[in-house]
C-alpha atoms as a PDB file:
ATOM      1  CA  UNK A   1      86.530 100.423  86.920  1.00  0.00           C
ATOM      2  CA  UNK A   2      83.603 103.332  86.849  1.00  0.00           C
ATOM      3  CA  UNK A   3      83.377 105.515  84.295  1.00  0.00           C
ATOM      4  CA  UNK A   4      82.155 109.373  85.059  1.00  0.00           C
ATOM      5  CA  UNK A   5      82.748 112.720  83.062  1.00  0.00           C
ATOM      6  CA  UNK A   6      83.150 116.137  84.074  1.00  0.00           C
ATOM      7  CA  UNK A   7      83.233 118.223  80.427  1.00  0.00           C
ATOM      8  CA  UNK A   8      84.430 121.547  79.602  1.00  0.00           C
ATOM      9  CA  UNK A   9      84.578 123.315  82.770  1.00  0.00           C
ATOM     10  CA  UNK A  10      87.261 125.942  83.595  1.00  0.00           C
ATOM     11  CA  UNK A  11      89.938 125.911  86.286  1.00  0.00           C
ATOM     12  CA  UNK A  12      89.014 127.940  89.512  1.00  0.00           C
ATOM     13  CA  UNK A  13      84.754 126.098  88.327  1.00  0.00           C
ATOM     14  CA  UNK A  14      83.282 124.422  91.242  1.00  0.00           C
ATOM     15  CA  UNK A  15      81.537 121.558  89.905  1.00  0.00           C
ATOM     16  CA  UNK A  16      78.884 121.451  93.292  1.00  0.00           C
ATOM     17  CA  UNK A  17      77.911 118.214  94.727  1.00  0.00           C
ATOM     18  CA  UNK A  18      76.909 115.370  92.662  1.00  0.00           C
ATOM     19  CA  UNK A  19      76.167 111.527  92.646  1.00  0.00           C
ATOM     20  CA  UNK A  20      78.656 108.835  91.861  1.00  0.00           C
ATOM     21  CA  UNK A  21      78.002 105.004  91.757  1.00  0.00           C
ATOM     22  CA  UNK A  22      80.136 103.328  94.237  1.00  0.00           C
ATOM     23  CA  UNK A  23      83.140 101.781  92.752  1.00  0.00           C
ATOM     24  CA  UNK A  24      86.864 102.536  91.975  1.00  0.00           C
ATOM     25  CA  UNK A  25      87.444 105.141  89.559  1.00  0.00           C
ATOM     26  CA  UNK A  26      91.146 106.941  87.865  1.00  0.00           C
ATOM     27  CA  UNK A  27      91.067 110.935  88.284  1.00  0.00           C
ATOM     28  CA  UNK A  28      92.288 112.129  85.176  1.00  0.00           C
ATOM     29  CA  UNK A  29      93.243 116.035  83.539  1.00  0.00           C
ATOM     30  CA  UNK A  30      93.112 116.096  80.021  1.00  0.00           C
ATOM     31  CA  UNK A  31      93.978 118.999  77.580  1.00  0.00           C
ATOM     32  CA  UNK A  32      90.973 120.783  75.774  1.00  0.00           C
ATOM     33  CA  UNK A  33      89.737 119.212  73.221  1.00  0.00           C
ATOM     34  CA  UNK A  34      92.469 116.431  72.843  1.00  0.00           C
ATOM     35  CA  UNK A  35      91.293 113.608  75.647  1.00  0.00           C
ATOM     36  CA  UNK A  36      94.739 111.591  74.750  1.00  0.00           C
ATOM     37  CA  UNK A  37      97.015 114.476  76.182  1.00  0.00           C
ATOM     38  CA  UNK A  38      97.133 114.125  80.064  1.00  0.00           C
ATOM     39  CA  UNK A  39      97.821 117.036  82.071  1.00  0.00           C
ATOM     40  CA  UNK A  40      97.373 115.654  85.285  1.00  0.00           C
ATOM     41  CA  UNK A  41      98.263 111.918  85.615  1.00  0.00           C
ATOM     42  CA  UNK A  42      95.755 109.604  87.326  1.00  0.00           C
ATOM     43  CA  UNK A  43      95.144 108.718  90.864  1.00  0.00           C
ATOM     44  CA  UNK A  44      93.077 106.250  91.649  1.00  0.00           C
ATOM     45  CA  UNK A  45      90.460 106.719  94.391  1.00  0.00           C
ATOM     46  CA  UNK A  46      87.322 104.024  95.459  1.00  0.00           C
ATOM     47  CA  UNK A  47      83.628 105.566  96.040  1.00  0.00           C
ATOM     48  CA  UNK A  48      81.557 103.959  98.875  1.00  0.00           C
ATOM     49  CA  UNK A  49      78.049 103.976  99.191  1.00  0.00           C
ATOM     50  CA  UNK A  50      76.852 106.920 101.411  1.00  0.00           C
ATOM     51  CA  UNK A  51      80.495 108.847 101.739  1.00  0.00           C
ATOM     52  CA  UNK A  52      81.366 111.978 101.115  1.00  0.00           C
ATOM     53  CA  UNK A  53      84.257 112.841  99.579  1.00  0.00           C
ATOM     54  CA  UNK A  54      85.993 116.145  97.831  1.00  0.00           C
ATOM     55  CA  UNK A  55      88.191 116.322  94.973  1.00  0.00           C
ATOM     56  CA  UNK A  56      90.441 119.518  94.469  1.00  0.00           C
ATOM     57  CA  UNK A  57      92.633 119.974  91.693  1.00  0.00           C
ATOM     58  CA  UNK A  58      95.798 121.895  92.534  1.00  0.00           C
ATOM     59  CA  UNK A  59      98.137 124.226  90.874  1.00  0.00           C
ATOM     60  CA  UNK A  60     102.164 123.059  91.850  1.00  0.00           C
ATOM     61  CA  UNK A  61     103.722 124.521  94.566  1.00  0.00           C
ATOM     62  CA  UNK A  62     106.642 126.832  93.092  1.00  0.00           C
ATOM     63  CA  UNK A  63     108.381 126.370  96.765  1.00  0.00           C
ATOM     64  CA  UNK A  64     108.517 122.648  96.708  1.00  0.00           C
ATOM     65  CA  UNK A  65     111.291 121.337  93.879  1.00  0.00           C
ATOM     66  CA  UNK A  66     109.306 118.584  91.937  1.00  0.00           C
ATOM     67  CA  UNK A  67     106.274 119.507  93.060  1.00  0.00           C
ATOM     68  CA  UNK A  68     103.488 118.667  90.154  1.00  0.00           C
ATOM     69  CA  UNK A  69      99.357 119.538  89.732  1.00  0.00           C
ATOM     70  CA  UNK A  70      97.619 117.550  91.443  1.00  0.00           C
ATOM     71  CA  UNK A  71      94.473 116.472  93.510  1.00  0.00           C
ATOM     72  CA  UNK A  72      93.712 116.819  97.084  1.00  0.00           C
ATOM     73  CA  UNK A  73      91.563 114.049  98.314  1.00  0.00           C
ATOM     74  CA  UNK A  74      88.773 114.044 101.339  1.00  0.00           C
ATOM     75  CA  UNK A  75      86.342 112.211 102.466  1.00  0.00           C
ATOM     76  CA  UNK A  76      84.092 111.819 105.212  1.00  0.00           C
ATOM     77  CA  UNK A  77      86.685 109.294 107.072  1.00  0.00           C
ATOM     78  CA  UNK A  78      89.619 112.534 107.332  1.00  0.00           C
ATOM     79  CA  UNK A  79      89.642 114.201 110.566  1.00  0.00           C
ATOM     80  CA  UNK A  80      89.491 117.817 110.965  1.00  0.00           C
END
């Protein structure tokens, strides 16, 4: 398992493009300034060499019963 950080950034914060090593990693939310308290559980995703993928973090869908935050997932392999 990889191991990358995104600190203190703000919801609504693009992050821009950046470089990963290729791997599997576990998307994790955690509160401010209290990494043991999960606000968005994990999903695991795997990085190739050369893709391109997106990660969006989403707010819960008031319309949907059970719906939770979340991520939406892309990569280069997802049609249109």
């Amino acid at each position: 398992m990889e191991t990358a950080e995104l600190e203190a950034f703000a919801f609504t914060t693009n992050t821009g493009f950046g470089g990963m090593v290729p791997g599997t990693y576990d998307l994790t939310v955690t509160a401010t300034g209290d990494a043991t308290v999960i606000v968005v559980p994990a999903t695991t995703i795997s990085i190739d060499a050369a893709g391109i993928y997106t990660v969006i973090m989403r707010d819960p869908d008031p319309a949907v019963v059970g719906d939770t935050t979340g991520f939406i997932l892309t990569d280069d392999f997802t049609a249109p």
